[in-house]
Structures are given as C-alpha cells and as structure tokens.
Protein backbone atom coordinates (compact mmCIF):
# COMPACT_ATOMS: atom_id res chain seq x y z
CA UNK A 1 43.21 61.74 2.08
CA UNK A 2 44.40 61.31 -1.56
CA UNK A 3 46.60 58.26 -2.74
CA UNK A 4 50.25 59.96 -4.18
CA UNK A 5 52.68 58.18 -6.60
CA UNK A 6 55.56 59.05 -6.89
CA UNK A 7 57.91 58.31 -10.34
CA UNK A 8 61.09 60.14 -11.88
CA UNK A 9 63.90 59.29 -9.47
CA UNK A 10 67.64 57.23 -10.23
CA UNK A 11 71.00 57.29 -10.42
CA UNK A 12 72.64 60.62 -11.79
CA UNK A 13 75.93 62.29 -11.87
CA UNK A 14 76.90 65.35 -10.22
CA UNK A 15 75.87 68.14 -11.91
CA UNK A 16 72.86 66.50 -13.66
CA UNK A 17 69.51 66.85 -13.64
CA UNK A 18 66.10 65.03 -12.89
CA UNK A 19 62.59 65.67 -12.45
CA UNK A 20 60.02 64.23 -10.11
CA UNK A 21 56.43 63.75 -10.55
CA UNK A 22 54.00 63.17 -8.20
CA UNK A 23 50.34 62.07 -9.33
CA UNK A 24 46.95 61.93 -6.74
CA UNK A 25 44.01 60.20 -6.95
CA UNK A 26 40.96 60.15 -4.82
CA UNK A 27 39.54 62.99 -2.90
CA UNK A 28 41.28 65.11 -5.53
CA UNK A 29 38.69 67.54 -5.52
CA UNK A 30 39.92 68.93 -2.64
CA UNK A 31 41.75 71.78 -2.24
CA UNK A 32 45.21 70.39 -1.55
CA UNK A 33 49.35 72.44 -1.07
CA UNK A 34 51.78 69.49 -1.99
CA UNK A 35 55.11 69.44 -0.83
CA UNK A 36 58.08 67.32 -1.51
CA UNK A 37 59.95 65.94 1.21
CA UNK A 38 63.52 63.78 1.61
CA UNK A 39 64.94 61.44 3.35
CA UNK A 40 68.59 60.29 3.18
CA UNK A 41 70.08 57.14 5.11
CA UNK A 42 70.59 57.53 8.67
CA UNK A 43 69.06 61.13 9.14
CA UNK A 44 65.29 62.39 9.72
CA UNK A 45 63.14 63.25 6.68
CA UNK A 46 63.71 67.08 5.70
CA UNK A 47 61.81 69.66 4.04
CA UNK A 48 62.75 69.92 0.45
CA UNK A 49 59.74 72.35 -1.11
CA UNK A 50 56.11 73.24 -1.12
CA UNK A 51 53.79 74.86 -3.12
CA UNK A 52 50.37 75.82 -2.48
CA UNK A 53 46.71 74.89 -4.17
CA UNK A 54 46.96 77.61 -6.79
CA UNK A 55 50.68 77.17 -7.47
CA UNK A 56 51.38 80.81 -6.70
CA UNK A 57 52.76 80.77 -3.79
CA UNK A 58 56.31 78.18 -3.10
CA UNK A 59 58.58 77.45 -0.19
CA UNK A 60 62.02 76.10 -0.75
CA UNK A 61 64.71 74.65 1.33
CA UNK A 62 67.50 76.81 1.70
CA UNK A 63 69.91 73.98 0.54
CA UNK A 64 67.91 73.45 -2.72
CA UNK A 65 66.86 77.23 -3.70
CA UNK A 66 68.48 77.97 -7.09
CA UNK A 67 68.64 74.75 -7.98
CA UNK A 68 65.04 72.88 -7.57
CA UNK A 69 61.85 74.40 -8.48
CA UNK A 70 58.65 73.01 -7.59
CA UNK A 71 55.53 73.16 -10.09
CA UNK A 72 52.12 71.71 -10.60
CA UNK A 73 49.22 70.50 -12.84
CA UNK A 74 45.85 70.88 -11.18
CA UNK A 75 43.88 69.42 -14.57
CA UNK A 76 46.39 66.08 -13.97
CA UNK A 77 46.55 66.20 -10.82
CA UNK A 78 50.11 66.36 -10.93
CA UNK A 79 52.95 67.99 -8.87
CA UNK A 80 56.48 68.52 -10.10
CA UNK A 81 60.13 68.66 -8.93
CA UNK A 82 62.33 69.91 -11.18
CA UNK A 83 66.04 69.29 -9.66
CA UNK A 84 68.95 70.92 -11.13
CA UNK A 85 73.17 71.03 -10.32
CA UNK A 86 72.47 68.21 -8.33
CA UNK A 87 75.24 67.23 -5.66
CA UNK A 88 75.65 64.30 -4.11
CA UNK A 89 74.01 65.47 -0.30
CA UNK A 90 71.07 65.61 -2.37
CA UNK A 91 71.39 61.88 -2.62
CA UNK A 92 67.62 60.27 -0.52
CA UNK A 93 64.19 58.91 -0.55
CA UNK A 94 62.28 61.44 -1.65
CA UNK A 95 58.50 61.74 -0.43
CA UNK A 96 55.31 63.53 -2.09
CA UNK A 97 52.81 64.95 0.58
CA UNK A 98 49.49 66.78 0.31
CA UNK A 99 47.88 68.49 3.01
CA UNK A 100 44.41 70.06 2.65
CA UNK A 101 42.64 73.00 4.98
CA UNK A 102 43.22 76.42 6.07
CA UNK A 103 46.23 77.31 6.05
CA UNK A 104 47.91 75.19 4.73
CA UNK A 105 46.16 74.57 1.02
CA UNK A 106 46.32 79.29 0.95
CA UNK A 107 50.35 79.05 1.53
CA UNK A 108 51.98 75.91 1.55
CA UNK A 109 53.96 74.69 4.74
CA UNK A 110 57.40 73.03 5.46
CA UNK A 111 56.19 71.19 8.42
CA UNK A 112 55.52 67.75 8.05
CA UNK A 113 52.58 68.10 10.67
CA UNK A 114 50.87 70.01 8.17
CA UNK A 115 50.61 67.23 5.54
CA UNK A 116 48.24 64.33 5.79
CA UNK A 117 49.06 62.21 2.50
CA UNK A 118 52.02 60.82 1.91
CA UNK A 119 53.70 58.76 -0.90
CA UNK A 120 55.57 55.84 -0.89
CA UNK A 121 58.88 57.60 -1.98
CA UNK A 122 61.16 57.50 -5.39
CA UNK A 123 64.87 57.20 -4.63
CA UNK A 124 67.63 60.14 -6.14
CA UNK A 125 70.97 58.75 -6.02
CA UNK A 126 73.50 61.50 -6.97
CA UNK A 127 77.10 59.90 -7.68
CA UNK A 128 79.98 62.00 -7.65
C-alpha cells in the first residue's frame, strides 16, 4: 500500500474551476492506476475518474466527461484532477485511490474493489 494526500479542494462558484492533486509515498515503486473518487453528504462514494500506470489509458464518469480530466506525474508521484464548469452536484469529499496488479495498474478501473489505497479526502464545495 502507498500513503495518498490529497490537497487542492474549497469553496468555488458555479462555473469555476479547481484542480486536485494527489501525492504517494511509500511502495511507490510499484506499478500503481489511481483513481479519484467522491463522496457527497448522505449518498455512497461514486466513481469520478481513473487513469492507469502509464497515463494512457482514462476512465471518466459520465457526469464529469467534458468537464474533468484526470492526469499524472510518475517522476512526483503525483496524480491530477483538473475540474472544469463545475456545478453545484459536483459539490463532495473527494477521495484519491491507487490500486496496483493485473488488471487494474494495464487499464484503470471504476470499481472501488479494485483500489487498495485510499486518501483521507479534500472537500469541493460548489456554490451556486
């Protein structure tokens, strides 16, 4: 397992814009996909995006594509969630995960039972 921390998230406007970073430490040698993951008040945590070890290959959430795009920095260590036109249903905790083995680290997943790290979460708060 690898140790994430999260930073980025706030208060925003409609409309606006943030973007989320997610740095690992540990085991980072290994070959992990990270995924972001969100959680708003009252509901069960929900897929957001993924992207695999190389970077090359990215899953999105249908209510986010167009408007988030997930990146990363293997030499930092470093995943990215750049969030655009944001609304306010995009308001929620919002998680890092890693998740290392076949398949998972080859293609990315959007199944939390595929991830084995987890962060401690950075809340978005989208006002309208």
């Amino acid at each position: 397992q690898v140790l994430l921390v999260e930073s980025g998230g706030g208060l925003v406007q409609a409309g606006g814009s943030l973007r989320l970073s997610c740095v690992a430490s540990g085991r980072t040698s290994s070959r992990y996909a990270m995924g972001w993951f969100r959680q708003a008040p009252g509901t069960e945590r929900e897929f957001v995006a993924s992207v695999n070890w190389s970077g090359g290959l990215r899953i999105y959430a249908d209510s986010v594509k167009g408007r988030f795009t997930i990146s990363r920095d293997n030499a930092k260590n470093t995943v990215y969630l750049q969030m655009n036109s944001l609304k306010p249903e995009d308001t929620a905790v919002y998680y890092c995960a890693a998740g290392a083995g076949s398949p998972i680290q080859k293609y990315g997943s959007e199944y939390e039972r595929d991830f084995d790290s987890w962060g401690q979460g950075t809340q978005v708060t989208v006002s309208s």
